[in-house]
C-alpha atoms as a PDB file:
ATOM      1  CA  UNK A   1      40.013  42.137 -10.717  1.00  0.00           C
ATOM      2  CA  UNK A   2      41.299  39.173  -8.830  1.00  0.00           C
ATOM      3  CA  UNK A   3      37.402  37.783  -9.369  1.00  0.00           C
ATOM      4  CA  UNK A   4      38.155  37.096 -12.873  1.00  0.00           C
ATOM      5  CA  UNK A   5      40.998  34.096 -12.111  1.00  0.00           C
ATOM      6  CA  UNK A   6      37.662  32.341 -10.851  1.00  0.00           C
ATOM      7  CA  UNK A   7      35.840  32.857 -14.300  1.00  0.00           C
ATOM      8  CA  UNK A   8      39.178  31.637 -16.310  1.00  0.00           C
ATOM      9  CA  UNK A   9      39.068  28.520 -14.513  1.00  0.00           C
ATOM     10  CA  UNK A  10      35.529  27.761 -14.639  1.00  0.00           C
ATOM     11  CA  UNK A  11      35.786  28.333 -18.597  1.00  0.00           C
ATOM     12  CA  UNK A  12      38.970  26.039 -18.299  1.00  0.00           C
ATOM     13  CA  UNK A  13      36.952  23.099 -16.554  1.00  0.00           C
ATOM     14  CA  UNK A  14      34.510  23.271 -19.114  1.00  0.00           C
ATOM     15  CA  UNK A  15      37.346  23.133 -22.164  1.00  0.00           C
ATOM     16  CA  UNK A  16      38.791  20.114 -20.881  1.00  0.00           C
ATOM     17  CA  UNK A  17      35.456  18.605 -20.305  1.00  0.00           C
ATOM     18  CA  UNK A  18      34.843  18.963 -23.965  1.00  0.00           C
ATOM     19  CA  UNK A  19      38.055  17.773 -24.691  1.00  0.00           C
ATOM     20  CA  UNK A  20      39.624  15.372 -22.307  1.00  0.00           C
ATOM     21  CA  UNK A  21      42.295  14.153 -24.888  1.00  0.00           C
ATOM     22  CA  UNK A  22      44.548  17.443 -24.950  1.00  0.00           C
ATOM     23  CA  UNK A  23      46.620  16.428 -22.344  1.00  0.00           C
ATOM     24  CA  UNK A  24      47.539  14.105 -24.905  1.00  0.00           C
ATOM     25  CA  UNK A  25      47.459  15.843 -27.929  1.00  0.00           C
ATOM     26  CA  UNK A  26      47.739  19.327 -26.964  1.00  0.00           C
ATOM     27  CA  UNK A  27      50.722  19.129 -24.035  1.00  0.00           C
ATOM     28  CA  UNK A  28      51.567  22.681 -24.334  1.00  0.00           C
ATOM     29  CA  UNK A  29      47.982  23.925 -24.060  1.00  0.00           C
ATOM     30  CA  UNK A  30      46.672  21.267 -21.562  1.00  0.00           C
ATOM     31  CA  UNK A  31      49.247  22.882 -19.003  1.00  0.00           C
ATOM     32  CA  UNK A  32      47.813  26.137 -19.279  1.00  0.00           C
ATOM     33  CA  UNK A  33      44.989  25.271 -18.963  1.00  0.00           C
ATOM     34  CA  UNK A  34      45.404  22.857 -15.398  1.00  0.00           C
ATOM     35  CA  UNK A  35      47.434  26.387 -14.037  1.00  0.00           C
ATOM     36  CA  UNK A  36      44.333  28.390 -15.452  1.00  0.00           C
ATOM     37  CA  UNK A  37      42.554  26.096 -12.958  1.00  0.00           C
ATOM     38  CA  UNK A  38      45.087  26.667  -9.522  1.00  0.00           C
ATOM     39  CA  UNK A  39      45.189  30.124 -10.709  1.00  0.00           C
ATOM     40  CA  UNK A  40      42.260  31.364  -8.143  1.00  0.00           C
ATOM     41  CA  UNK A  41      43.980  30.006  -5.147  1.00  0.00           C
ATOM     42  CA  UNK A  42      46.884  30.945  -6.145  1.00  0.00           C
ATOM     43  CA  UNK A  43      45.817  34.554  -6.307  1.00  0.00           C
ATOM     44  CA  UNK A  44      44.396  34.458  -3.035  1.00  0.00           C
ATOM     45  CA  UNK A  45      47.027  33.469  -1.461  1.00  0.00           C
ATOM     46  CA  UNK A  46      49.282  36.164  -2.708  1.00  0.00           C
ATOM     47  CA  UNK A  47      47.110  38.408  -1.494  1.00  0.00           C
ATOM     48  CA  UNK A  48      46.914  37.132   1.913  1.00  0.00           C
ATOM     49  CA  UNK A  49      50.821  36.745   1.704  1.00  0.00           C
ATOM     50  CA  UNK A  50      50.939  40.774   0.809  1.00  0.00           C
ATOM     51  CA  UNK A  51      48.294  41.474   3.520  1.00  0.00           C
ATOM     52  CA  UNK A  52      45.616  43.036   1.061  1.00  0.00           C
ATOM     53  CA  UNK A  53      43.330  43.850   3.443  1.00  0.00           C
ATOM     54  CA  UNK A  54      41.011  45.884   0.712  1.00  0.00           C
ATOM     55  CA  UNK A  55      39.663  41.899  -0.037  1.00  0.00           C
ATOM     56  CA  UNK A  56      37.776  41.304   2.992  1.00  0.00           C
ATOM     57  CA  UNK A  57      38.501  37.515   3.579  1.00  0.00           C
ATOM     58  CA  UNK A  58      42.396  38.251   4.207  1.00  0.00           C
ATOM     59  CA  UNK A  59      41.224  40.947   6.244  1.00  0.00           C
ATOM     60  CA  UNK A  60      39.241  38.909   8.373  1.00  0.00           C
ATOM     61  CA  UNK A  61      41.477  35.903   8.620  1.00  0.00           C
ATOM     62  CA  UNK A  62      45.119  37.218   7.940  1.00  0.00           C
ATOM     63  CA  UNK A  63      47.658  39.780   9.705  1.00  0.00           C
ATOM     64  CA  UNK A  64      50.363  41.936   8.770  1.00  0.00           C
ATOM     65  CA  UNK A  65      52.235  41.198  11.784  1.00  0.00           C
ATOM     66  CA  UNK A  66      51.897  37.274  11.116  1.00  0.00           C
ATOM     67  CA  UNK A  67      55.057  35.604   9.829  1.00  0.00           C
ATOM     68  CA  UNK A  68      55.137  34.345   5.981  1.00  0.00           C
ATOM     69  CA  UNK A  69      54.614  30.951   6.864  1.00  0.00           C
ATOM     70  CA  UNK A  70      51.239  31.839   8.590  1.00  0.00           C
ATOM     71  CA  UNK A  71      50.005  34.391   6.302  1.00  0.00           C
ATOM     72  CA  UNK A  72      50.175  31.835   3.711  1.00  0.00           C
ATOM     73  CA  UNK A  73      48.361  29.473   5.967  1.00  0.00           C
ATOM     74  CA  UNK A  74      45.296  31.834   6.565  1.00  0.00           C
ATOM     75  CA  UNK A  75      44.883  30.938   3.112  1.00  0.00           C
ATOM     76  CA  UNK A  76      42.655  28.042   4.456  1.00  0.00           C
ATOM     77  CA  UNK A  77      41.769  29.389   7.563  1.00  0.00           C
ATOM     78  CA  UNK A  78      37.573  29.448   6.397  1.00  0.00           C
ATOM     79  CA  UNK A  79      36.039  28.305   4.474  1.00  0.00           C
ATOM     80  CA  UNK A  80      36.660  30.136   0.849  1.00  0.00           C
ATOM     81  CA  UNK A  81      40.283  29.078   0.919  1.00  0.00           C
ATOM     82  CA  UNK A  82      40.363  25.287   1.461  1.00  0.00           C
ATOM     83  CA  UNK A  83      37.600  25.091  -1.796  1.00  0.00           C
ATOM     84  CA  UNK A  84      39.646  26.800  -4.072  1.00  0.00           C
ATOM     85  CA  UNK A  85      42.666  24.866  -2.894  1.00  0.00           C
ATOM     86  CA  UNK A  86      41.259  21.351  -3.462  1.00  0.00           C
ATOM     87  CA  UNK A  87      40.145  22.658  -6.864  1.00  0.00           C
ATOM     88  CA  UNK A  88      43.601  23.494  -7.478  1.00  0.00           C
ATOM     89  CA  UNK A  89      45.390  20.348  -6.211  1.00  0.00           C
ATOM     90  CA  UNK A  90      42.504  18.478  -8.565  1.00  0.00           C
ATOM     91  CA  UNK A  91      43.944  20.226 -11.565  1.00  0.00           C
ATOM     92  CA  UNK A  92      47.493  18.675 -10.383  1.00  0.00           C
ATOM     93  CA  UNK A  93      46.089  16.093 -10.124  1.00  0.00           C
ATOM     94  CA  UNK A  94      44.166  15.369 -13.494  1.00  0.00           C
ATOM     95  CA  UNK A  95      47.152  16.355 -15.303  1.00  0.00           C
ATOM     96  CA  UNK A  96      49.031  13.967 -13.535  1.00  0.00           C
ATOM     97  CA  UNK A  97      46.852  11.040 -14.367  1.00  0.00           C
ATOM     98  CA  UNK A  98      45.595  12.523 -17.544  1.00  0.00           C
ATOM     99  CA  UNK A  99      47.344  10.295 -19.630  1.00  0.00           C
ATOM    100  CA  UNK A 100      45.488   6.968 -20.294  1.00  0.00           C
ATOM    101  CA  UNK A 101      46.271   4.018 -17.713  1.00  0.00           C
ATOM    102  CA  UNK A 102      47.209   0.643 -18.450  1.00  0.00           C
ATOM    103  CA  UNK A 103      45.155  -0.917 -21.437  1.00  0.00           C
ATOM    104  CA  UNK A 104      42.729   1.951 -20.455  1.00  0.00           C
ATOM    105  CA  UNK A 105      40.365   2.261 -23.594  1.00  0.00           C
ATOM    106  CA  UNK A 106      39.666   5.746 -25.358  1.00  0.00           C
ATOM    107  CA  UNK A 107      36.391   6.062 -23.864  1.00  0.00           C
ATOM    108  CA  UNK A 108      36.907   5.423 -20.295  1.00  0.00           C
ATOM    109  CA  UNK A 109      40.164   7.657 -20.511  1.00  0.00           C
ATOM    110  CA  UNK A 110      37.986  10.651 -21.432  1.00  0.00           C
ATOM    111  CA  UNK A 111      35.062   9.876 -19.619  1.00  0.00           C
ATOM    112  CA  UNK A 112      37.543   9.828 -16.476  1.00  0.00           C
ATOM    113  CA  UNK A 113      38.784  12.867 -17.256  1.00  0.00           C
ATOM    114  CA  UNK A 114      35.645  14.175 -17.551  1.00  0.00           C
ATOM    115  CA  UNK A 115      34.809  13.576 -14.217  1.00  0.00           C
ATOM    116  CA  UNK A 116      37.528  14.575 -12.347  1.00  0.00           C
ATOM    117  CA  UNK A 117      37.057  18.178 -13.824  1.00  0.00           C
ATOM    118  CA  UNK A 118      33.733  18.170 -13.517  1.00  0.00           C
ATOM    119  CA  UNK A 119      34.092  17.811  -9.812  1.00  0.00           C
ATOM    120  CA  UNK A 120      36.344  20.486 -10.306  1.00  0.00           C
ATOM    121  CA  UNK A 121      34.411  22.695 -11.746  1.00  0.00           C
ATOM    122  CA  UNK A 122      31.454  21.820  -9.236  1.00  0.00           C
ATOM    123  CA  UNK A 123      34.106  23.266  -6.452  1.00  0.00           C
ATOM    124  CA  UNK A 124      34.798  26.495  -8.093  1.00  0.00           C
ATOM    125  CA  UNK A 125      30.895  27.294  -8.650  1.00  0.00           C
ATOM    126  CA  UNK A 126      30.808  26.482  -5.346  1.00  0.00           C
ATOM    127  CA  UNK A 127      33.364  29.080  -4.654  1.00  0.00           C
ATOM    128  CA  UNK A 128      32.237  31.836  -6.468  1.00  0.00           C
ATOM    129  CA  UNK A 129      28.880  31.506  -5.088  1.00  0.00           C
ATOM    130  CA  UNK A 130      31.025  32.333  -1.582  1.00  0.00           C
ATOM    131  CA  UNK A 131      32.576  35.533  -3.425  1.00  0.00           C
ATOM    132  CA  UNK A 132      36.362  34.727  -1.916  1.00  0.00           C
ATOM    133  CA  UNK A 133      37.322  37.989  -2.965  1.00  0.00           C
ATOM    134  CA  UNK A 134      34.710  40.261  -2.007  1.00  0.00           C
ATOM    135  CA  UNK A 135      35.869  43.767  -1.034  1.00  0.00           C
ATOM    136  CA  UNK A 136      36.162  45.149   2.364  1.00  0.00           C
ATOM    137  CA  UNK A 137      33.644  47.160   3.027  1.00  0.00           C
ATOM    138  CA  UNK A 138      34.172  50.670   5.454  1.00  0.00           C
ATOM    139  CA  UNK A 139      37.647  48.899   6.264  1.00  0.00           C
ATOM    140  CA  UNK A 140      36.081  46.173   8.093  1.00  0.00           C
ATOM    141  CA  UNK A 141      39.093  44.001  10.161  1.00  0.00           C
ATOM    142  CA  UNK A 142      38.201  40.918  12.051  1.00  0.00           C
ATOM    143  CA  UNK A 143      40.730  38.918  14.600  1.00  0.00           C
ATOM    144  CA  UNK A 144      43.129  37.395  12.242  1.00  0.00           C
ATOM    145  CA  UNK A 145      44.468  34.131  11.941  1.00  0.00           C
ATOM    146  CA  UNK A 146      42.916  32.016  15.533  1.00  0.00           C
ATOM    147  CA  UNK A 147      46.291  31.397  17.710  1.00  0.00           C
ATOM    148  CA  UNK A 148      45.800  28.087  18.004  1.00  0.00           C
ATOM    149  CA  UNK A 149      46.319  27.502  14.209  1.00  0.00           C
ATOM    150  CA  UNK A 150      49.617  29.260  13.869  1.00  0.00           C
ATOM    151  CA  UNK A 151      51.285  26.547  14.168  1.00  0.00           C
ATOM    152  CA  UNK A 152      53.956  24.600  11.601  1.00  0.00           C
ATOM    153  CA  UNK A 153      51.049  21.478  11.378  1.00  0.00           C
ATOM    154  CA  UNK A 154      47.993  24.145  10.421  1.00  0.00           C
ATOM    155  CA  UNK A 155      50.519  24.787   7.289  1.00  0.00           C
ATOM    156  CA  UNK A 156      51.225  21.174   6.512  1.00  0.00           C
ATOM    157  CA  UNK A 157      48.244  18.932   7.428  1.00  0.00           C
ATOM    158  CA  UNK A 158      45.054  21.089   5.612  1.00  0.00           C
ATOM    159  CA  UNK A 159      47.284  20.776   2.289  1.00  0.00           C
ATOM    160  CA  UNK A 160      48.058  17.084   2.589  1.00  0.00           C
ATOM    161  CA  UNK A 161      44.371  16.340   3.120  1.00  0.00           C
ATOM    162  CA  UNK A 162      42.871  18.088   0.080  1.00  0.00           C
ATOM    163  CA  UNK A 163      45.756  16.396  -1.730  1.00  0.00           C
ATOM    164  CA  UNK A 164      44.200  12.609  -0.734  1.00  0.00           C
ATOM    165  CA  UNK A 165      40.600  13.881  -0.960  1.00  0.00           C
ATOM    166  CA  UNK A 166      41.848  14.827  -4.734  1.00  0.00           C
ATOM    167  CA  UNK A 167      43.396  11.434  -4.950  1.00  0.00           C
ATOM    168  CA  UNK A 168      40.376   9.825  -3.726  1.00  0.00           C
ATOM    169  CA  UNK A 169      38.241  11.732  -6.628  1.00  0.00           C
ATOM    170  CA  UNK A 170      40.308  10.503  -9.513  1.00  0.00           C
ATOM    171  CA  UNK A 171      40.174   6.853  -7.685  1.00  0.00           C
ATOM    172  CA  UNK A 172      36.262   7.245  -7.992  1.00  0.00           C
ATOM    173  CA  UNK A 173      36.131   8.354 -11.618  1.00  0.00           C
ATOM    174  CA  UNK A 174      38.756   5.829 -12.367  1.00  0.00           C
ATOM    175  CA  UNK A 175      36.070   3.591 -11.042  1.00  0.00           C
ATOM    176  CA  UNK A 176      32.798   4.732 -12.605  1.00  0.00           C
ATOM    177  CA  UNK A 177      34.334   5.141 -15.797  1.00  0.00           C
ATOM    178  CA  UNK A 178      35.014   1.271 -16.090  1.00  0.00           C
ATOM    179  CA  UNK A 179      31.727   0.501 -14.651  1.00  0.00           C
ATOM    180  CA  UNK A 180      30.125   2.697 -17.422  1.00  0.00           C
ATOM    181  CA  UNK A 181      32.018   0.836 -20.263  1.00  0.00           C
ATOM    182  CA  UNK A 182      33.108  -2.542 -18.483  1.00  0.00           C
ATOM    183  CA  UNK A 183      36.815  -1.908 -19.652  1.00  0.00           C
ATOM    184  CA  UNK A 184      38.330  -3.669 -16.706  1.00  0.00           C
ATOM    185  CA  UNK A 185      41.613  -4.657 -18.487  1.00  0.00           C
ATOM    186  CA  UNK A 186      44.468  -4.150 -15.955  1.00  0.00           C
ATOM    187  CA  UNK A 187      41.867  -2.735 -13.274  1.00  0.00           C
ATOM    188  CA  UNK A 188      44.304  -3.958 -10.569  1.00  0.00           C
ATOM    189  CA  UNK A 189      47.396  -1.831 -12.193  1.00  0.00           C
ATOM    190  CA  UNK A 190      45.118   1.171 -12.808  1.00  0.00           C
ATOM    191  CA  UNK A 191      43.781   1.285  -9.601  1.00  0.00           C
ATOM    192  CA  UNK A 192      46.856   0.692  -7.749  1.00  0.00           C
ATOM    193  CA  UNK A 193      48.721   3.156  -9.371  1.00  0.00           C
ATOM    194  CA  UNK A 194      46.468   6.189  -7.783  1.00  0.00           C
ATOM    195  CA  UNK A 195      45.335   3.796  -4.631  1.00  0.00           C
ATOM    196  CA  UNK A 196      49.041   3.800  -3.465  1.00  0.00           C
ATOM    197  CA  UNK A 197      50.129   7.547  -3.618  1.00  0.00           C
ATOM    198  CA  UNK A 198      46.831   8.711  -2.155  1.00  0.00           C
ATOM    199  CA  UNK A 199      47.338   5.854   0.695  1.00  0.00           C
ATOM    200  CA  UNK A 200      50.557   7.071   1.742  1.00  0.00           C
ATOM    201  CA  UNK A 201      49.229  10.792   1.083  1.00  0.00           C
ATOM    202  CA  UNK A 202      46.490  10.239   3.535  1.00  0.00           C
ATOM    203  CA  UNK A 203      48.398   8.983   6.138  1.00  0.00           C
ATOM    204  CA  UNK A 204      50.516  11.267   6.338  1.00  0.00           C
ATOM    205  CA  UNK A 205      47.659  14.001   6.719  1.00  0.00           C
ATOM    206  CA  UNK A 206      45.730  11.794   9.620  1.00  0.00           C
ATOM    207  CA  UNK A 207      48.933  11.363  11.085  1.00  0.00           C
ATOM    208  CA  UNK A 208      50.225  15.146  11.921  1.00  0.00           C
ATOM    209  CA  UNK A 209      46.092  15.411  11.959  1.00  0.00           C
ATOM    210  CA  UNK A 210      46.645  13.319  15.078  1.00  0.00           C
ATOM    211  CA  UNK A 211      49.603  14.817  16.558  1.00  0.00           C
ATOM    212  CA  UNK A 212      48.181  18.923  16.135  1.00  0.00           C
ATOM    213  CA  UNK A 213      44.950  17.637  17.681  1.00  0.00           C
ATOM    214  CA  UNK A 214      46.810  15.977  20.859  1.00  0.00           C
ATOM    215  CA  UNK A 215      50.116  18.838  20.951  1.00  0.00           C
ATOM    216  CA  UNK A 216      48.222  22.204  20.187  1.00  0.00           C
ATOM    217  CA  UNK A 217      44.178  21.868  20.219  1.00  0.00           C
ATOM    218  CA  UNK A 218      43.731  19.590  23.445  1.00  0.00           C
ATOM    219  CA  UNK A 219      41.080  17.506  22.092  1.00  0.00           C
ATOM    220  CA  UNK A 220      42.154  15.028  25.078  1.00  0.00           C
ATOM    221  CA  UNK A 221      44.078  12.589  22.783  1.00  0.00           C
ATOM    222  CA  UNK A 222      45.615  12.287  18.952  1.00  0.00           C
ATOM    223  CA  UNK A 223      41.476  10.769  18.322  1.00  0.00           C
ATOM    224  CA  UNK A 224      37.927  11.935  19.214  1.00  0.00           C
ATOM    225  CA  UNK A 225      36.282  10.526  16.886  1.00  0.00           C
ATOM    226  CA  UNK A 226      34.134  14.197  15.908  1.00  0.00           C
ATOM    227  CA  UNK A 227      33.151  14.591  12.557  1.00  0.00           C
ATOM    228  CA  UNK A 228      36.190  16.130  10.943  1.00  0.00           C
ATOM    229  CA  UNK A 229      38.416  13.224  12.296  1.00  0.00           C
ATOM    230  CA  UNK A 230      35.911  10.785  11.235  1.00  0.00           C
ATOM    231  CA  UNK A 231      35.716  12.631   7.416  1.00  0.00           C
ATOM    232  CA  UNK A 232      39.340  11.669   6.942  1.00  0.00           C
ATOM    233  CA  UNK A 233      39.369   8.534   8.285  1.00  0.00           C
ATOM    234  CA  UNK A 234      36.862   6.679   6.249  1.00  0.00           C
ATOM    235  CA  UNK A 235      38.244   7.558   2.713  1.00  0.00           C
ATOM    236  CA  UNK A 236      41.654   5.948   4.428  1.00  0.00           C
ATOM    237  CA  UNK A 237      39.865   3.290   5.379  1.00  0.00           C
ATOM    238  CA  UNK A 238      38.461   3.062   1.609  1.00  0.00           C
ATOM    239  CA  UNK A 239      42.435   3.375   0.275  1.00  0.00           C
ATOM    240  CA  UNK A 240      43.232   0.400   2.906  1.00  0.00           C
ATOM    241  CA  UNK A 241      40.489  -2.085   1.593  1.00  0.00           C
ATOM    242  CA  UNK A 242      41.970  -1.055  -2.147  1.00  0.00           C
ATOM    243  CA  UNK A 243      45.376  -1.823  -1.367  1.00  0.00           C
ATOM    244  CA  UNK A 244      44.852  -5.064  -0.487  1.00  0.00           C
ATOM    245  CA  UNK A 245      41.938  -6.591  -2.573  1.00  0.00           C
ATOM    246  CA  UNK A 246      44.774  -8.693  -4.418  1.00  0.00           C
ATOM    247  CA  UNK A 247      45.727  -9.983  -1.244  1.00  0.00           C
ATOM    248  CA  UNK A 248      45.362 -13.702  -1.052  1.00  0.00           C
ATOM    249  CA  UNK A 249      46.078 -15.508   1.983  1.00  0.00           C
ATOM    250  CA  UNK A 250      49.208 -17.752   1.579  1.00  0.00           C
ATOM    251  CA  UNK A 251      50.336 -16.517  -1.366  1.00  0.00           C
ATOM    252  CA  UNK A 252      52.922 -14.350  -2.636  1.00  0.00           C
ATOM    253  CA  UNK A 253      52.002 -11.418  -5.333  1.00  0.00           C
ATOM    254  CA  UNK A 254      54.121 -12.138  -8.246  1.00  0.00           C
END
């Protein structure tokens, strides 16, 4: 039964592609539909929080004798669990910035909110094709949640970089969507104003990134430069160079 949150927001995606404006003009609705969209992840967690070990994915990856914090954690302990949570914190996300942006014209506002959930949607097709709650077949257990991610950073840092990757999408199809219609009226404010919380966002999340790699994983230092590390750093990087392209040397942002 849980299989059907998936379907709801897939069909949800695809509403507010058709119409990007009822976060506008349809408040009530529009939030509906964005929870429609978290709805899958958050139904998976639940069940990993209550142990359901008849869906095979908590049974492989969770543990009744884990504490809450942990069990929760396991949410995004493969590889099912971390896709349906960035598809949730993009929902957050587009309804966040799904109002238009300074001097944003009509059609760039709902071509950008076009995109954001249609990367959404893209995430949750991705999703189902993995089947996250598939049922456990003959009882099947596996060895739980890997001891060296229960730990307080494996439930803060995974979270807090699918939050900047989602801030990083909406930066992008703030982006194309003036390069499509050249409406670059305030581009420095409307930029800014998603550059900035994803910068700090990101830092955060490469930060106690850092400090679980060097405290609990012994990776031989807070950087090795392997390809997750690397994956995080360059869309920082990309946040850094968009925080300061007003920058002017000797003068003084007024």
């Amino acid at each position: 039964m849980w299989g059907w949150t998936l379907v709801l927001a897939i069909l949800a995606c695809i509403v507010m592609m058709i119409w990007p404006k009822w976060r506008v003009e349809q408040p009530i609705v529009s939030v509906f539909l964005h929870l429609a969209v978290a709805a899958p992840f958050v139904a998976l967690a639940s069940r990993f929080i209550v142990n359901d070990t008849s869906i095979l994915h908590v049974a492989l990856n969770g543990g009744e004798d884990l504490p809450l914090k942990y069990r929760f954690a396991a949410t995004w302990a493969a590889r099912e669990g971390p896709l349906l949570m960035w598809a949730a914190w993009m929902g957050l996300v587009a309804w966040w910035f799904g109002r238009p942006l300074a001097s944003e014209g009509d059609k760039t506002h709902q071509l950008r909110i076009r995109l954001m959930h249609g990367f959404t949607l893209l995430l949750l097709l991705i999703s189902m094709t993995l089947d996250p709650f598939a049922e456990n077949p003959f009882g099947l257990k596996g060895t739980g949640l890997n001891e060296l991610l229960q730990t307080d950073l494996m439930v803060i840092h995974p979270p807090l970089v699918f939050l900047a990757y989602s801030l990083c999408i909406a930066l992008a199809a703030t982006s194309l969507a003036i390069l499509q219609y050249g409406d670059d009226a305030d581009i420095d404010k409307r930029m800014l104003h998603q550059t900035r919380p994803g910068l700090l966002i990101a830092t955060l999340g490469i930060g106690l990134g850092g400090l679980w790699a060097y405290m609990v994983l012994d990776w031989g230092g807070y950087w090795a430069w392997d390809p997750v590390e690397t994956g995080s750093f360059l869309p920082w990087l990309a946040l850094v160079l968009m925080g300061h392209l007003r920058t002017r040397p000797g003068k003084t942002s007024t």
